[in-house]
PDB file of N, CA and C in Angstrom:
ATOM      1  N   UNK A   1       6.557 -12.080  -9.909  1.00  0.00           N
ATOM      2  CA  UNK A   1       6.152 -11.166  -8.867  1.00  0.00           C
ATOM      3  C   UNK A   1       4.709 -10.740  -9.115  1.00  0.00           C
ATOM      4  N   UNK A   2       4.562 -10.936  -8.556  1.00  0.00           N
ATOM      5  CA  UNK A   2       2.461 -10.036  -8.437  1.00  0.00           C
ATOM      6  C   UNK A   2       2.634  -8.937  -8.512  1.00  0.00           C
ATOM      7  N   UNK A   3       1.198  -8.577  -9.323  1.00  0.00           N
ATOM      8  CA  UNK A   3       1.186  -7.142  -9.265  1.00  0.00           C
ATOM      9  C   UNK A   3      -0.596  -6.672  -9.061  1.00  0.00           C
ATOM     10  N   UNK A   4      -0.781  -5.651  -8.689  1.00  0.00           N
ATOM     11  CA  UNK A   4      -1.916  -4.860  -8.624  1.00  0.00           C
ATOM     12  C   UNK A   4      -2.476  -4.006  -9.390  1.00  0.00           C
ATOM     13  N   UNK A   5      -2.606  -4.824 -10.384  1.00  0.00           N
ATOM     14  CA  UNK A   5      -2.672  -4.165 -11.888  1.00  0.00           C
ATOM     15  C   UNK A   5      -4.419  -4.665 -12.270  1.00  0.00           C
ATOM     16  N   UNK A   6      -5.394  -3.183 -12.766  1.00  0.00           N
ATOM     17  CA  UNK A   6      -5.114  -2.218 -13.250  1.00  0.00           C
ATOM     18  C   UNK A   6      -5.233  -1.037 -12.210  1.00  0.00           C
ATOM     19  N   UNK A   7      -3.819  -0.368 -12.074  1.00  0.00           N
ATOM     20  CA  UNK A   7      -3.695   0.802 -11.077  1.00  0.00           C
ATOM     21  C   UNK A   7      -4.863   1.709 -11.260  1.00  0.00           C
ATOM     22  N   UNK A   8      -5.241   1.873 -10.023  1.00  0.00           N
ATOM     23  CA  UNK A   8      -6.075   3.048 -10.442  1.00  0.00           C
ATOM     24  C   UNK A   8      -7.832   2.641 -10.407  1.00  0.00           C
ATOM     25  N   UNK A   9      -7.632   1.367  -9.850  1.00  0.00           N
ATOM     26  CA  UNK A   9      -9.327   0.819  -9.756  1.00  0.00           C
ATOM     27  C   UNK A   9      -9.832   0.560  -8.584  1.00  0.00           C
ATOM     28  N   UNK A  10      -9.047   0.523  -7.531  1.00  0.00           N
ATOM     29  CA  UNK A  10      -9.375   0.912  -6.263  1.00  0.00           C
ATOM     30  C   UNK A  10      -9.726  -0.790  -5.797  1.00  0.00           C
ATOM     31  N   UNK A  11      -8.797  -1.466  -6.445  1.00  0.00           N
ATOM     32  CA  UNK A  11      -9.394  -2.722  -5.780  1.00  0.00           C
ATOM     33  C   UNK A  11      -7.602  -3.301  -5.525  1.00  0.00           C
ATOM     34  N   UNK A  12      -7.471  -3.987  -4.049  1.00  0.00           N
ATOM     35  CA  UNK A  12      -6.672  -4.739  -3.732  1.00  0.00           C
ATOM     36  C   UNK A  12      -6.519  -6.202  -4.088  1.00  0.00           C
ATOM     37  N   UNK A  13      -5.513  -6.593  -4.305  1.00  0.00           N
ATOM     38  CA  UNK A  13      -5.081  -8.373  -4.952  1.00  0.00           C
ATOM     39  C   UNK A  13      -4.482  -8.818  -3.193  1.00  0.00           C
ATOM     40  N   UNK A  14      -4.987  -9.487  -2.580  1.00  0.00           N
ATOM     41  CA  UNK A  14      -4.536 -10.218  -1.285  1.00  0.00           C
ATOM     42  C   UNK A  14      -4.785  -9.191  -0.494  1.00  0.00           C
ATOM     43  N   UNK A  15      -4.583  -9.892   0.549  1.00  0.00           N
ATOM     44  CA  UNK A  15      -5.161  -9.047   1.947  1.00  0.00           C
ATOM     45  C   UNK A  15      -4.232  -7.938   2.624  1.00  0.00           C
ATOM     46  N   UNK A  16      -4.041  -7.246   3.587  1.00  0.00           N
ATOM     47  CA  UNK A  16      -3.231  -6.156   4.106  1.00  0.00           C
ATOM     48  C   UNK A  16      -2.855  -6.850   5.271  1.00  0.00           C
ATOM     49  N   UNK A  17      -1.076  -6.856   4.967  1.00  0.00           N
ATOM     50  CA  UNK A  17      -0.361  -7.434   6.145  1.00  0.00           C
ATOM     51  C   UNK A  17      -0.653  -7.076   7.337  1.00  0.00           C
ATOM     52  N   UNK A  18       0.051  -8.202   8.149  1.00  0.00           N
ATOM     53  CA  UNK A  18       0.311  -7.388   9.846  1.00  0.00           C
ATOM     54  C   UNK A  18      -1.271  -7.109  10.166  1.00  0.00           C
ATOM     55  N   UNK A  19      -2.719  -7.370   9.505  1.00  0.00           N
ATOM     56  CA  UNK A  19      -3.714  -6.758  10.201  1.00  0.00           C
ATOM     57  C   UNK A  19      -4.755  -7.982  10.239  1.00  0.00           C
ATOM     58  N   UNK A  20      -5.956  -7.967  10.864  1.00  0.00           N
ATOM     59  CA  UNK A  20      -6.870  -8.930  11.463  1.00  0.00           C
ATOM     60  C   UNK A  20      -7.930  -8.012  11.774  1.00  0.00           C
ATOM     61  N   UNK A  21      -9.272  -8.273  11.615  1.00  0.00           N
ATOM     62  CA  UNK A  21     -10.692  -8.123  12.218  1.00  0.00           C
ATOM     63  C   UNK A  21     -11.462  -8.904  13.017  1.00  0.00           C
ATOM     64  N   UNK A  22     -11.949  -8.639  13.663  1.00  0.00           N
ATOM     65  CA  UNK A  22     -12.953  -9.394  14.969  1.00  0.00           C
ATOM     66  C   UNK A  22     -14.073  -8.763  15.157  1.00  0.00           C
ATOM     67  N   UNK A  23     -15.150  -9.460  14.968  1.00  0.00           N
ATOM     68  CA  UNK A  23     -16.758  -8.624  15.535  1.00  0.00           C
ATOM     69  C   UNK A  23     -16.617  -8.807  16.426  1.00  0.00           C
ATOM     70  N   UNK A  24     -17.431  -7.672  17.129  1.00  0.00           N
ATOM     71  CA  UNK A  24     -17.545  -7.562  18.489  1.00  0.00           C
ATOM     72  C   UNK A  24     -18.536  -7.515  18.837  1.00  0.00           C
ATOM     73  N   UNK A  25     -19.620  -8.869  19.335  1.00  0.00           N
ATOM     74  CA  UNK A  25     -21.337  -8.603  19.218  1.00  0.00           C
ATOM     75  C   UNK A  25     -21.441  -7.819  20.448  1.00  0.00           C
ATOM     76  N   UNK A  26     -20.749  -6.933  21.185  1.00  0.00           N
ATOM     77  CA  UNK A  26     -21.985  -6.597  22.250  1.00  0.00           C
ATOM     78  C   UNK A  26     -22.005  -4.930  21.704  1.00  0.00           C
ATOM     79  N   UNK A  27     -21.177  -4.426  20.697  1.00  0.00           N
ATOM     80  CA  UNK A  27     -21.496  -3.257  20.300  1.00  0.00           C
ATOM     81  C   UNK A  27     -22.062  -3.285  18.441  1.00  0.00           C
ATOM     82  N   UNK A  28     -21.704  -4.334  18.112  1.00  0.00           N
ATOM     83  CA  UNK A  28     -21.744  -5.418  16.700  1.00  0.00           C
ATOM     84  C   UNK A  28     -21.472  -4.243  15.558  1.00  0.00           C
ATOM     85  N   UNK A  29     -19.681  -4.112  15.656  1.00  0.00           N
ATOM     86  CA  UNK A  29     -18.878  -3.504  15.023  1.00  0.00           C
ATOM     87  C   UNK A  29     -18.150  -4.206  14.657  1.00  0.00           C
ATOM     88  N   UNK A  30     -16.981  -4.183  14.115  1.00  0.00           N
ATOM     89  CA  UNK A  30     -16.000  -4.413  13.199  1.00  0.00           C
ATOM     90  C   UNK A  30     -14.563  -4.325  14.118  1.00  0.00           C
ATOM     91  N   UNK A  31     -13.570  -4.832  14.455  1.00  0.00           N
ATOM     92  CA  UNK A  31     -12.371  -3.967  15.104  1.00  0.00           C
ATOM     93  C   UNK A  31     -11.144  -4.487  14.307  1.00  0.00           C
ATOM     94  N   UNK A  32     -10.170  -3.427  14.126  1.00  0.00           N
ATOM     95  CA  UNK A  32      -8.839  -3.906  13.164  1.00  0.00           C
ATOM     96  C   UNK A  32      -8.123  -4.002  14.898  1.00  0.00           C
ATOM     97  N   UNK A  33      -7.631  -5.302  14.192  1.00  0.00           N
ATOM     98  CA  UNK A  33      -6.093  -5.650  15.411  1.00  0.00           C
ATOM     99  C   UNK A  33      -4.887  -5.968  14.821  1.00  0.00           C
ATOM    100  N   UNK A  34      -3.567  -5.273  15.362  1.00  0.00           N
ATOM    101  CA  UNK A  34      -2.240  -5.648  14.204  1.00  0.00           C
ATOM    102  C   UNK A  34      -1.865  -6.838  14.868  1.00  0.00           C
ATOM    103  N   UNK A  35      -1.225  -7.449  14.252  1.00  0.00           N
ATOM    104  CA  UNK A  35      -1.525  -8.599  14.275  1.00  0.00           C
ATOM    105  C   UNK A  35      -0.208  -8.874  14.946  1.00  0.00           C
ATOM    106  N   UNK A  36       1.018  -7.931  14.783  1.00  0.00           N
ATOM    107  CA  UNK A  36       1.801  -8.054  15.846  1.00  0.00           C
ATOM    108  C   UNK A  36       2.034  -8.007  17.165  1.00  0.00           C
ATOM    109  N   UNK A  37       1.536  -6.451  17.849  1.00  0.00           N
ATOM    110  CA  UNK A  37       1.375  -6.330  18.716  1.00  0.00           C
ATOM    111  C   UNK A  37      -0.007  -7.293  19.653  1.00  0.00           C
ATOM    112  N   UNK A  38      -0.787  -6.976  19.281  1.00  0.00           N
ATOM    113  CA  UNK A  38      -2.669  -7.346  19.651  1.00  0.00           C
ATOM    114  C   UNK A  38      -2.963  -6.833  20.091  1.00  0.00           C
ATOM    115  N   UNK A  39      -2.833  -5.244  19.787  1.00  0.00           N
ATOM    116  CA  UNK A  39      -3.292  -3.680  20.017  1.00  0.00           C
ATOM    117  C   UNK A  39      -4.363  -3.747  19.252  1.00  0.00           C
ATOM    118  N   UNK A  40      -5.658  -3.352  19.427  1.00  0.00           N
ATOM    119  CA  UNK A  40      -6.851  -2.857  19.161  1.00  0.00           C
ATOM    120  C   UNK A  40      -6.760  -1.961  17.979  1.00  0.00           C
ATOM    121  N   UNK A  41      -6.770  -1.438  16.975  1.00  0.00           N
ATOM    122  CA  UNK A  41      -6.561  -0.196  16.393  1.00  0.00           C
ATOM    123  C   UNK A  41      -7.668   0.980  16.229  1.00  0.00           C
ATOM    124  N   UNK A  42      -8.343   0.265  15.365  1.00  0.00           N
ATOM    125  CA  UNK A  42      -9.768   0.980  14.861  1.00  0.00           C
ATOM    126  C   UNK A  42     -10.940   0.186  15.046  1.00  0.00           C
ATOM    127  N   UNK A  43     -11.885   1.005  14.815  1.00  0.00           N
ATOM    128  CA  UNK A  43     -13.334   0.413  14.553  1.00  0.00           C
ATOM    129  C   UNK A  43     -14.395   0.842  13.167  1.00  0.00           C
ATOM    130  N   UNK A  44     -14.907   0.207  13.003  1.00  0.00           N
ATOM    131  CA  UNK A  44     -15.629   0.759  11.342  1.00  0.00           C
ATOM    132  C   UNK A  44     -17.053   1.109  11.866  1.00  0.00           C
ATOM    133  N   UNK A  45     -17.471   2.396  11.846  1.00  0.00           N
ATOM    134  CA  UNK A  45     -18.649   3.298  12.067  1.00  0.00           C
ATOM    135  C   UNK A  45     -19.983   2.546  11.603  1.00  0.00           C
ATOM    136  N   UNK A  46     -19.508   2.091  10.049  1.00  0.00           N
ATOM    137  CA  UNK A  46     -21.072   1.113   9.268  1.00  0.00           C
ATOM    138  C   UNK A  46     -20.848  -0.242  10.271  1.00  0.00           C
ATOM    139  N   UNK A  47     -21.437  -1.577  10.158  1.00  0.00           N
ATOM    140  CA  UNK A  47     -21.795  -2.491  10.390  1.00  0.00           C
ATOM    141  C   UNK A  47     -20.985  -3.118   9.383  1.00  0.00           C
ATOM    142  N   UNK A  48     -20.454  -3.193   8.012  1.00  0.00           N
ATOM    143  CA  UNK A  48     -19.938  -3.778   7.320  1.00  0.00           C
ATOM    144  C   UNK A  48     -18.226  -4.264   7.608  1.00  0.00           C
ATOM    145  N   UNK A  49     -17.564  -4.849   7.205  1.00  0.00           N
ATOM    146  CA  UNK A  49     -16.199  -5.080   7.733  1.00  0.00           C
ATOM    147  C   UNK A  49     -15.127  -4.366   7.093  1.00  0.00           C
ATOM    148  N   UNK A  50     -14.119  -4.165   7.002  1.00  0.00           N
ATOM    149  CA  UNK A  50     -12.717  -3.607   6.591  1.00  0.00           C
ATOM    150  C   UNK A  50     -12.580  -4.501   5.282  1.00  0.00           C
ATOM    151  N   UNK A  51     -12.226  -3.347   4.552  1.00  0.00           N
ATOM    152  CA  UNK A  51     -11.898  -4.202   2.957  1.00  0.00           C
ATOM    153  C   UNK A  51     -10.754  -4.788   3.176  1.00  0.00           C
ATOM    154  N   UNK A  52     -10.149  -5.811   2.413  1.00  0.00           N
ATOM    155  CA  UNK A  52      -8.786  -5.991   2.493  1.00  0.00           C
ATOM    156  C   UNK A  52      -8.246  -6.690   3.608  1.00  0.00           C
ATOM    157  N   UNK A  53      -8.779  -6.819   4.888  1.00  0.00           N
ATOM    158  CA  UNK A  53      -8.428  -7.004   5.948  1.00  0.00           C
ATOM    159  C   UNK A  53      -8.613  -8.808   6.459  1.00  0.00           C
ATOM    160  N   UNK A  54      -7.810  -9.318   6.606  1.00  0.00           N
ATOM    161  CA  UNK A  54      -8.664 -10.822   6.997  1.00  0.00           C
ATOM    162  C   UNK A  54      -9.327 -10.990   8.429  1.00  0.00           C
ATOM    163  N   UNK A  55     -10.086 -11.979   8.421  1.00  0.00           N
ATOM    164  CA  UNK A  55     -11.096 -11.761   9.661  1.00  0.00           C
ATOM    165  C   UNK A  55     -10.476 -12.975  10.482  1.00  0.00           C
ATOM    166  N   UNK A  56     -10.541 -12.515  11.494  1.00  0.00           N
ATOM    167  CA  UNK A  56     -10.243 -13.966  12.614  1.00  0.00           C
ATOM    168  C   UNK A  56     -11.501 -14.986  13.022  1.00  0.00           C
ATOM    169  N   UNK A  57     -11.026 -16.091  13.538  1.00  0.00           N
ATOM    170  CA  UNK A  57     -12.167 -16.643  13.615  1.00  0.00           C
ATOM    171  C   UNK A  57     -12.493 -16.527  15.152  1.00  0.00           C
ATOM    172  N   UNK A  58     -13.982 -16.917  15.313  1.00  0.00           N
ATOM    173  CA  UNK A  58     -14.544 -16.154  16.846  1.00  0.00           C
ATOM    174  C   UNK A  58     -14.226 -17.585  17.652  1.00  0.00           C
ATOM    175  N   UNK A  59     -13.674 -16.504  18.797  1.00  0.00           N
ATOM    176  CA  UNK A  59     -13.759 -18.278  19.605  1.00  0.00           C
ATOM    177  C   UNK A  59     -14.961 -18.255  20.799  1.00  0.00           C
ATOM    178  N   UNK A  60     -15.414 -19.557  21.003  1.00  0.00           N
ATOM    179  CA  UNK A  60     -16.315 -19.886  21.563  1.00  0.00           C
ATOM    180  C   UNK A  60     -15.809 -20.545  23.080  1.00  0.00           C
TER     181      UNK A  60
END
């Protein structure tokens, strides 16, 4: 079994279920989408992306 060891260092081992990111160039933010529904959730204020989170790829 995996573990997330050493507790307490603020760093994640694999990504955070159920979730997805997408830039969005016309405001060029960050957006979390669950990955079940494909409800929108959040947005990240910096320019940088969601820790932990995997990114989707952009379609063209």
């Amino acid at each position: 079994m995996a573990k997330n060891k050493p507790i307490g260092d603020n760093a994640r081992v694999g990504a955070v279920k159920d979730r997805s990111q997408v830039f969005n160039p016309t405001n060029q933010v960050w957006t979390k989408r669950d990955s079940d529904s494909g409800r929108f959730m959040d947005q990240k204020a910096a320019g940088e992306p969601f820790k932990g989170v995997r990114k989707e790829k952009p379609s063209n």
